[in-house]
N, C-alpha and C. Protein backbone atom coordinates (compact mmCIF):
# COMPACT_ATOMS: atom_id res chain seq x y z
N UNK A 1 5.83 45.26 36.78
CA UNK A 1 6.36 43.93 36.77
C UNK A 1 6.35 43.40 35.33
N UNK A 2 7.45 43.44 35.22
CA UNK A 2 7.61 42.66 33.60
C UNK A 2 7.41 41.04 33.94
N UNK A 3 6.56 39.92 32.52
CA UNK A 3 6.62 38.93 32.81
C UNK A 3 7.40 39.10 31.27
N UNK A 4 8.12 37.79 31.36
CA UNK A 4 8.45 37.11 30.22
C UNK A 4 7.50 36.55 29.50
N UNK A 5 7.71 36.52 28.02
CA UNK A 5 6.45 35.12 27.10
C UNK A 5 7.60 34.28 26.52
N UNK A 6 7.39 33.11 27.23
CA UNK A 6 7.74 31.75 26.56
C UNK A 6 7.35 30.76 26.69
N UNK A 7 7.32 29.84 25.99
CA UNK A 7 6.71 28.33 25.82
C UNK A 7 6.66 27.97 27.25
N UNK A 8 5.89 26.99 27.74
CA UNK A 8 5.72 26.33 28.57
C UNK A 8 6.56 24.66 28.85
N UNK A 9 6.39 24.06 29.04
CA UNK A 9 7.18 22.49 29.37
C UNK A 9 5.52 22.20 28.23
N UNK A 10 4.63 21.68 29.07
CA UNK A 10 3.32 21.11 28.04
C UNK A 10 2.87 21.43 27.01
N UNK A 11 3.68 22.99 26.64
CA UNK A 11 3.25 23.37 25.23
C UNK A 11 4.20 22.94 24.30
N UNK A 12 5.18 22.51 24.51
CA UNK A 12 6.56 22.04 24.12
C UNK A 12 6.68 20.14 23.64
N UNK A 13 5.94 19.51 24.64
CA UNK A 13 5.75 18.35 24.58
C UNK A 13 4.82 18.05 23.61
N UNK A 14 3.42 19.33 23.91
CA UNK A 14 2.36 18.90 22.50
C UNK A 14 2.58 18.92 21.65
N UNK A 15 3.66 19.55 21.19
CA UNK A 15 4.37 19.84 19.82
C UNK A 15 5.09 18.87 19.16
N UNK A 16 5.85 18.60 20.27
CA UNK A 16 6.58 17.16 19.70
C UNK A 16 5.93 15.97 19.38
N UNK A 17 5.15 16.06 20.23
CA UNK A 17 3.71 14.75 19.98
C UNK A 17 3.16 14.55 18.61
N UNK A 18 2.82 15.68 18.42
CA UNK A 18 2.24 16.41 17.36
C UNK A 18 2.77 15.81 16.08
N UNK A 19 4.32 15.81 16.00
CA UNK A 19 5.25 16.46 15.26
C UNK A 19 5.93 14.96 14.85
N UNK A 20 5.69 14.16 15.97
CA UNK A 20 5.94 12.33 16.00
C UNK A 20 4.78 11.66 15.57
N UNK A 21 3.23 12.19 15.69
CA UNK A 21 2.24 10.92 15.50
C UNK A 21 2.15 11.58 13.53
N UNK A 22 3.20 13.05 12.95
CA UNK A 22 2.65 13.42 11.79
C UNK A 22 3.85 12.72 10.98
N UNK A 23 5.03 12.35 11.65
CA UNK A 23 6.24 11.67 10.99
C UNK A 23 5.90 10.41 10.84
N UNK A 24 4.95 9.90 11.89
CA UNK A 24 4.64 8.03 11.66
C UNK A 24 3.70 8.03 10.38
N UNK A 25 2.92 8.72 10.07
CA UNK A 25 2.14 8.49 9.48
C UNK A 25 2.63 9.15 7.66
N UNK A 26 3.46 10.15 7.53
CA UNK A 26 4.31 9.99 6.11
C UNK A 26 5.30 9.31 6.22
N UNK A 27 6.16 8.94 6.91
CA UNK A 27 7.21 8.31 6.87
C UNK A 27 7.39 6.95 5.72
N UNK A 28 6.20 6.29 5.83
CA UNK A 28 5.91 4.96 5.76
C UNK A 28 4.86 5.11 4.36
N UNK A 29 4.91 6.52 3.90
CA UNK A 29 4.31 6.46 2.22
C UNK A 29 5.40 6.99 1.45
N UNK A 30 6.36 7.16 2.28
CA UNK A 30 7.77 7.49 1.06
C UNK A 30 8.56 6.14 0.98
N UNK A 31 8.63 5.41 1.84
CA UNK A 31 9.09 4.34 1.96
C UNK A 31 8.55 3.40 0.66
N UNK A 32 7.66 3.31 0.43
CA UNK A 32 6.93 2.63 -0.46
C UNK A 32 7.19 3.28 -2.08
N UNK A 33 7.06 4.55 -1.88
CA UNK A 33 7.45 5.30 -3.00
C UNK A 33 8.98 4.94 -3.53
N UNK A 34 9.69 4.65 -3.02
CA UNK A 34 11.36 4.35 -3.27
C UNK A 34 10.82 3.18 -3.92
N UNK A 35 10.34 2.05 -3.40
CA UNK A 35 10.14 0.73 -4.32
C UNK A 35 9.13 0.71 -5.21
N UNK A 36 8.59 1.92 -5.68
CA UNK A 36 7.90 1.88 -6.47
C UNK A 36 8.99 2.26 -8.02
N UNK A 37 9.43 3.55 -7.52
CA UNK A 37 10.68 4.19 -8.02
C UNK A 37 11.75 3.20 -8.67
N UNK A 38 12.34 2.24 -7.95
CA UNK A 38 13.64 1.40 -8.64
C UNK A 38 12.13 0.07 -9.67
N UNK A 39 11.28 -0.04 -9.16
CA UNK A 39 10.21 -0.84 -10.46
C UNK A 39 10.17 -0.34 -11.62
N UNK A 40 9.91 0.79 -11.65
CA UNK A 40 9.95 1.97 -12.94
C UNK A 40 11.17 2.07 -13.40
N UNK A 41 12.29 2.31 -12.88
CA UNK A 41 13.41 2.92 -13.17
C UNK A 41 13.75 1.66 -14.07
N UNK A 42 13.91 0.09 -13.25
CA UNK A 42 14.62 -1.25 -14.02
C UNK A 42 13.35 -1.61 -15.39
N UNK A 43 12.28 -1.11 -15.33
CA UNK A 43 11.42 -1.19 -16.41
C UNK A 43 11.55 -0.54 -17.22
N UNK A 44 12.06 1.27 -17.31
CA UNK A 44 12.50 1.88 -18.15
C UNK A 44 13.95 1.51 -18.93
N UNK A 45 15.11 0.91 -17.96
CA UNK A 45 15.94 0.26 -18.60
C UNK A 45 16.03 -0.75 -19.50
N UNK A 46 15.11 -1.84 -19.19
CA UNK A 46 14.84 -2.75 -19.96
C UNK A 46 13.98 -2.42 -21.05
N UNK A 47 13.05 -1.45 -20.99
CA UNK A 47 12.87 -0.96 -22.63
C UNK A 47 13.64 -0.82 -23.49
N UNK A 48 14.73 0.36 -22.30
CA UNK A 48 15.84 1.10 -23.69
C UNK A 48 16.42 -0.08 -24.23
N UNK A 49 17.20 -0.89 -23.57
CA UNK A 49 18.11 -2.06 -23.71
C UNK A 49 17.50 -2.55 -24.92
N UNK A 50 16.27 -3.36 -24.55
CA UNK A 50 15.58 -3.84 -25.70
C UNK A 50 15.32 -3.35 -27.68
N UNK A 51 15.10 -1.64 -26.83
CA UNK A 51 14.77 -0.96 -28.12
C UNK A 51 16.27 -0.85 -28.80
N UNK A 52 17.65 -1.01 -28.33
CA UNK A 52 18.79 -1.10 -28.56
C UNK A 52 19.47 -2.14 -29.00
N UNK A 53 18.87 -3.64 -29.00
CA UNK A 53 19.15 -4.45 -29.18
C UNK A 53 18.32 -4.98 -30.19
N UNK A 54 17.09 -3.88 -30.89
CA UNK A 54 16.19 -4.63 -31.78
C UNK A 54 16.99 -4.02 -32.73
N UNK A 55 17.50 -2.28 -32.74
CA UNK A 55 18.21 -1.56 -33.66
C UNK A 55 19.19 -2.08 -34.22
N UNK A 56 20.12 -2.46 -33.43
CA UNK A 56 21.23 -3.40 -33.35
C UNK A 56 20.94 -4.48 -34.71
N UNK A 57 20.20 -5.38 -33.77
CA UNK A 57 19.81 -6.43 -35.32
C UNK A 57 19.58 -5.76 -36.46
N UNK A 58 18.64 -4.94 -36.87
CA UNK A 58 18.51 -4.36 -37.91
C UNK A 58 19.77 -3.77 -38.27
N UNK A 59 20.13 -2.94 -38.21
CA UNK A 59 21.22 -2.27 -38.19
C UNK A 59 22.58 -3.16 -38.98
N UNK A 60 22.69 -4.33 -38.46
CA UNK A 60 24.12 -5.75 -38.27
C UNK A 60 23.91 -6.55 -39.17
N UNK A 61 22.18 -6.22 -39.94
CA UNK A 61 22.15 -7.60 -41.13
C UNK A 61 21.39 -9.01 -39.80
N UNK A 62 20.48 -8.22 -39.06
CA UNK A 62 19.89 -9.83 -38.16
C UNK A 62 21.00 -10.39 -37.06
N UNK A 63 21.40 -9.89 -37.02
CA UNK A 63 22.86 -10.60 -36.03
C UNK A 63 22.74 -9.47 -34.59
N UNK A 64 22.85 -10.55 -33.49
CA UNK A 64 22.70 -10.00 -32.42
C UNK A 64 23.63 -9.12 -31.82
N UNK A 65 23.92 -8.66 -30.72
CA UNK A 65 24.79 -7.73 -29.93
C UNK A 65 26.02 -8.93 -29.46
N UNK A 66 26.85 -9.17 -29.27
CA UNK A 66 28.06 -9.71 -28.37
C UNK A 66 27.73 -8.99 -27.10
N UNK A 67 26.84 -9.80 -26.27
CA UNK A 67 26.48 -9.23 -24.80
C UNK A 67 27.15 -10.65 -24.25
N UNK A 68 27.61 -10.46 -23.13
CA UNK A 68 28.31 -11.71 -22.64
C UNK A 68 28.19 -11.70 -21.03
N UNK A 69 28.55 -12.95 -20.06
CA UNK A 69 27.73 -12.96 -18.66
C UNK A 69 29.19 -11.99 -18.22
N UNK A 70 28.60 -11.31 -17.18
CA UNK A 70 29.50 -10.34 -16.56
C UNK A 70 29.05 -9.17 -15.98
N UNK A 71 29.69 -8.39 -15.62
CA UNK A 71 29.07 -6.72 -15.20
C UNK A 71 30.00 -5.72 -15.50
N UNK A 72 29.52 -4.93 -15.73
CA UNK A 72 30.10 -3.88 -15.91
C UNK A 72 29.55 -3.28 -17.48
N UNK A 73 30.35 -2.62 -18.38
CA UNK A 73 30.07 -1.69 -19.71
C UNK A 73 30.16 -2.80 -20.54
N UNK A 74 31.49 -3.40 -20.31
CA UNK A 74 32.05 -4.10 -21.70
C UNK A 74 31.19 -5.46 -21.65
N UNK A 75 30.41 -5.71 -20.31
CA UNK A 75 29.45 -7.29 -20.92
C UNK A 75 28.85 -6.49 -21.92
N UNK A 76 28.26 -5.48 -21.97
CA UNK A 76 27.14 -5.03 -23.32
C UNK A 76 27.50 -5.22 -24.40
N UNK A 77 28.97 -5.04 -24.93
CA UNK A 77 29.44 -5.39 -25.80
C UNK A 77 29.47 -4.09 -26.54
N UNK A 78 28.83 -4.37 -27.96
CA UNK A 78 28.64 -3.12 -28.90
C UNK A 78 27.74 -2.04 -28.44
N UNK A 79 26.98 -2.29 -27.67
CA UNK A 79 25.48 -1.95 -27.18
C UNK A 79 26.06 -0.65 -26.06
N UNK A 80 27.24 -0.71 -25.47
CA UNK A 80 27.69 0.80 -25.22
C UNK A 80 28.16 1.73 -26.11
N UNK A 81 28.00 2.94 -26.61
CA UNK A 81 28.85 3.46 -27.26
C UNK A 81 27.17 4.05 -28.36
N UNK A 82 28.29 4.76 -29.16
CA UNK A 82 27.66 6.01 -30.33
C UNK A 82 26.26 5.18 -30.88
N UNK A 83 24.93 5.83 -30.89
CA UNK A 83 23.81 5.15 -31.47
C UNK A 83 23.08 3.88 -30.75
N UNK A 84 23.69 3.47 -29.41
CA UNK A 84 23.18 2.75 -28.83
C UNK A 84 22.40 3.14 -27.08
N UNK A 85 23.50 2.48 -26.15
CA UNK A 85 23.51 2.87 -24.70
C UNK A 85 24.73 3.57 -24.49
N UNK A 86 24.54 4.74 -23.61
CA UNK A 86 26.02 5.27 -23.25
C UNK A 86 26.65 4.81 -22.24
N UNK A 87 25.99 4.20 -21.50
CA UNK A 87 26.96 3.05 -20.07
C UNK A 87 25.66 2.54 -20.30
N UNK A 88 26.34 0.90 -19.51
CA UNK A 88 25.51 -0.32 -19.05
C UNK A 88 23.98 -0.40 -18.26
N UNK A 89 23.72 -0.72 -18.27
CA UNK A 89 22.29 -0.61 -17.54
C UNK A 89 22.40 -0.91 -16.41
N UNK A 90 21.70 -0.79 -15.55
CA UNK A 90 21.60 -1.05 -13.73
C UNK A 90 20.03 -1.63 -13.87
N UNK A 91 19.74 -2.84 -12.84
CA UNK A 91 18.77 -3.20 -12.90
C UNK A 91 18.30 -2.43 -10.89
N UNK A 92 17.77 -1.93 -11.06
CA UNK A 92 17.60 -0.61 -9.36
C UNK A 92 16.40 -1.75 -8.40
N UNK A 93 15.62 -2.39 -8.98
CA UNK A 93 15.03 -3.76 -8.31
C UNK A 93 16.04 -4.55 -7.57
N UNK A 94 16.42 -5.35 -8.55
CA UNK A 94 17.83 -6.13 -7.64
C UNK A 94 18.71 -5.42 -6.53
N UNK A 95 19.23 -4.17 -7.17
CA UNK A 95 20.26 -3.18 -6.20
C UNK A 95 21.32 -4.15 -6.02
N UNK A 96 22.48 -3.51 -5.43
CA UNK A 96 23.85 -4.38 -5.12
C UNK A 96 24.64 -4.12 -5.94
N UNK A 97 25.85 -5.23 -5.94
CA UNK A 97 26.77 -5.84 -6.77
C UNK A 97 25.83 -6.53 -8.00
N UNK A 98 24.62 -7.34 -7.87
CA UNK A 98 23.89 -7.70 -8.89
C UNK A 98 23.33 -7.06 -9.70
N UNK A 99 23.27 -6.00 -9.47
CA UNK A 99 22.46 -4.99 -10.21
C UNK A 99 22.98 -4.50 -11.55
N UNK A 100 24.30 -5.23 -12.17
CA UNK A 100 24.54 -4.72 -13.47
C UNK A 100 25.49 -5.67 -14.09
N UNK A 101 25.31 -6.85 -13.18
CA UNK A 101 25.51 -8.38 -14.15
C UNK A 101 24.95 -8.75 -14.53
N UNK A 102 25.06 -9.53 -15.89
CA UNK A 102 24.92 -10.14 -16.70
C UNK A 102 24.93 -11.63 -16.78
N UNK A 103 23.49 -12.18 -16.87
CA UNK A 103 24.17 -14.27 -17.15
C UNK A 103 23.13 -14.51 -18.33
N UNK A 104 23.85 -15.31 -18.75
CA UNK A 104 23.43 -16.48 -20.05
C UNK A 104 21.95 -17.24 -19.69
N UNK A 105 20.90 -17.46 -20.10
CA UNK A 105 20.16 -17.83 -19.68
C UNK A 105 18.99 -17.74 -21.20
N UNK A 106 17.75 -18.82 -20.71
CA UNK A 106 16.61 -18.68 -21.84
C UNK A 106 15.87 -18.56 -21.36
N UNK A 107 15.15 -18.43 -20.02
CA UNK A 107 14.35 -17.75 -19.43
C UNK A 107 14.15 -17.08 -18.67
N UNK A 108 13.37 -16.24 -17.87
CA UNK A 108 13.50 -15.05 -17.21
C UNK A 108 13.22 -15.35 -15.72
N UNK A 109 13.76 -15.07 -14.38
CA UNK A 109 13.80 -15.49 -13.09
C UNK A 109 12.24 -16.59 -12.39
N UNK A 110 12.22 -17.49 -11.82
CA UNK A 110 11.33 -17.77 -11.36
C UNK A 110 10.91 -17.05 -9.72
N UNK A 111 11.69 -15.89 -9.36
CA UNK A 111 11.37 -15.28 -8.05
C UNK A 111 12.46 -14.74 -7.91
N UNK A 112 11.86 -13.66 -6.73
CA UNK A 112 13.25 -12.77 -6.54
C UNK A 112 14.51 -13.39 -6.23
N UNK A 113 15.80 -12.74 -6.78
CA UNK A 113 17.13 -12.92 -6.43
C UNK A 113 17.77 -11.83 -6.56
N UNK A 114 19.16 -11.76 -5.92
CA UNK A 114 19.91 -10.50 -6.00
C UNK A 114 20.81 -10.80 -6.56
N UNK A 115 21.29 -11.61 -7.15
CA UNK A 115 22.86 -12.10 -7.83
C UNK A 115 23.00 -11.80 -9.09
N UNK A 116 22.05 -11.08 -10.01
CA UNK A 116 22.21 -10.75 -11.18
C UNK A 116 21.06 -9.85 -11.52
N UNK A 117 21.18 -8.26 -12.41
CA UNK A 117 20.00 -7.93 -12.64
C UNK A 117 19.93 -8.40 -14.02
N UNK A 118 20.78 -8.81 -14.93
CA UNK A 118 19.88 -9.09 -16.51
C UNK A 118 19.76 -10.51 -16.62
N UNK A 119 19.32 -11.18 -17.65
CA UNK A 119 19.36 -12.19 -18.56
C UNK A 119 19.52 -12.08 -19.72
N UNK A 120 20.08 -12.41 -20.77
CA UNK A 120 20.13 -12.52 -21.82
C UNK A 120 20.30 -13.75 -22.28
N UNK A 121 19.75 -14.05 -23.87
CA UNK A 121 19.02 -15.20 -24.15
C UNK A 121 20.23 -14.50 -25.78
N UNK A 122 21.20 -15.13 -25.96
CA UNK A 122 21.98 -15.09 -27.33
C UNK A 122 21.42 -15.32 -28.45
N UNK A 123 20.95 -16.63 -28.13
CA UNK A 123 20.62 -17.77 -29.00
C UNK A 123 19.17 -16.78 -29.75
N UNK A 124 17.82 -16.67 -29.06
CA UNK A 124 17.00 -16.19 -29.76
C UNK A 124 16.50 -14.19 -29.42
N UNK A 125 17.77 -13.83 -28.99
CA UNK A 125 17.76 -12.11 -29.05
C UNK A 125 16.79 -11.70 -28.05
N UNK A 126 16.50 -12.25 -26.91
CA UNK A 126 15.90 -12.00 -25.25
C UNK A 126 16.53 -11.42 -24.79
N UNK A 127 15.94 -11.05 -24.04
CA UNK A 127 16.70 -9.73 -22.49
C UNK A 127 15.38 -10.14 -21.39
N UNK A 128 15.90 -10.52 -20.46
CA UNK A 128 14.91 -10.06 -19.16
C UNK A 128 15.24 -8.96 -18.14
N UNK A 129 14.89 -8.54 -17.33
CA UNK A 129 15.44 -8.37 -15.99
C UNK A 129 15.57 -8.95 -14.77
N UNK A 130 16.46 -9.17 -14.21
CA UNK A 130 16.74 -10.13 -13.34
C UNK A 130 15.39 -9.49 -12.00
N UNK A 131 15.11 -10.99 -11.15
CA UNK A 131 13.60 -10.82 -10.46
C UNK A 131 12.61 -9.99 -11.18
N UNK A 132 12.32 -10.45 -12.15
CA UNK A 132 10.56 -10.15 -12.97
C UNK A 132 10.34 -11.53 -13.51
N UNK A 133 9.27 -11.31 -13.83
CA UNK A 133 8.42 -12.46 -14.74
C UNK A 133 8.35 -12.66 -16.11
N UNK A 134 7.62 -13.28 -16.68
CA UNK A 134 8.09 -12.99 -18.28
C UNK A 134 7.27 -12.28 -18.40
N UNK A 135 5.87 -11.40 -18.25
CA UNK A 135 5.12 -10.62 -18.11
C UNK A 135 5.86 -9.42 -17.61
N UNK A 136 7.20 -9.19 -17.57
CA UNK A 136 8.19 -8.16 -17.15
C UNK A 136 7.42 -7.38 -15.62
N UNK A 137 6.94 -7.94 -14.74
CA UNK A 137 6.42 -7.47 -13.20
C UNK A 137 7.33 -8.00 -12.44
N UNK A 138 7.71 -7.09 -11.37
CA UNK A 138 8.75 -7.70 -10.27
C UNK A 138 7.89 -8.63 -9.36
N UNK A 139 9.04 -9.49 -9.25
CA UNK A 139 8.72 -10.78 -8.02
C UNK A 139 8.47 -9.77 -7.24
N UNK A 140 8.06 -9.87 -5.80
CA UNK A 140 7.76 -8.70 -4.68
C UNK A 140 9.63 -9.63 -4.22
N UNK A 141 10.20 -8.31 -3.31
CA UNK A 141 11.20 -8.53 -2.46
C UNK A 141 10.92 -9.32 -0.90
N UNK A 142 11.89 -10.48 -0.58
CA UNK A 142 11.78 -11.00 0.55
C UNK A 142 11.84 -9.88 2.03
């Protein structure tokens, strides 16, 4: 008498069990990892930007970048192109349509928003990122 070997119904279910109480429990530390990820990422941007916009002055004789409110490459002005940024910055905190506009402003967000990731300050050669502090830390997201 030949028997067959295969799984059972209850050996099948323990597995899945198994296999669901081990997905609840990473699921929900990668999740966190992504918003840790776009914090870093809009903090590394706003360095470069910065370190690009100090060159800039030096570079121009003290005279700032022509950055103007908008989104896209050409708000950066000079600040895309040879010796600077090679495209515009993305602020990955904000995310969206906001995430790579540009507004006029002299200080840096009082709490999160999504309608813009930069600031720029003309007048005295500032950059923020849109939702941080002036201590450059993200507001937490609603």
């Amino acid at each position: 008498m030949k028997r067959s070997r295969a799984f059972t119904l209850v050996e099948i279910l323990i597995v899945v069990v198994i296999l669901g109480i081990l997905s609840a429990i990473v699921v929900p530390q990668f999740t966190g990892t992504t918003g840790e990820a776009q914090k870093m990422a809009t903090l590394d941007q706003l360095v470069t930007i910065r370190e690009a916009i100090d060159l800039y002055h030096v570079r121009n004789g003290a005279v700032y970048p022509t950055i103007v409110a908008g989104a896209g490459d050409a708000a950066w002005g000079e600040l895309v192109g040879p010796g600077y940024m090679r495209q515009g910055a993305v602020n990955s905190w904000v995310g969206g349509a906001g995430a790579t506009t540009i507004v006029i402003g002299n200080a840096p967000d009082a709490g999160y928003q999504s309608v813009h990731g930069w600031i720029w300050d003309p007048v005295a050669g500032k950059l923020w990122a849109g939702s941080y502090d002036p201590q450059d830390a993200p507001y937490p997201k609603p």
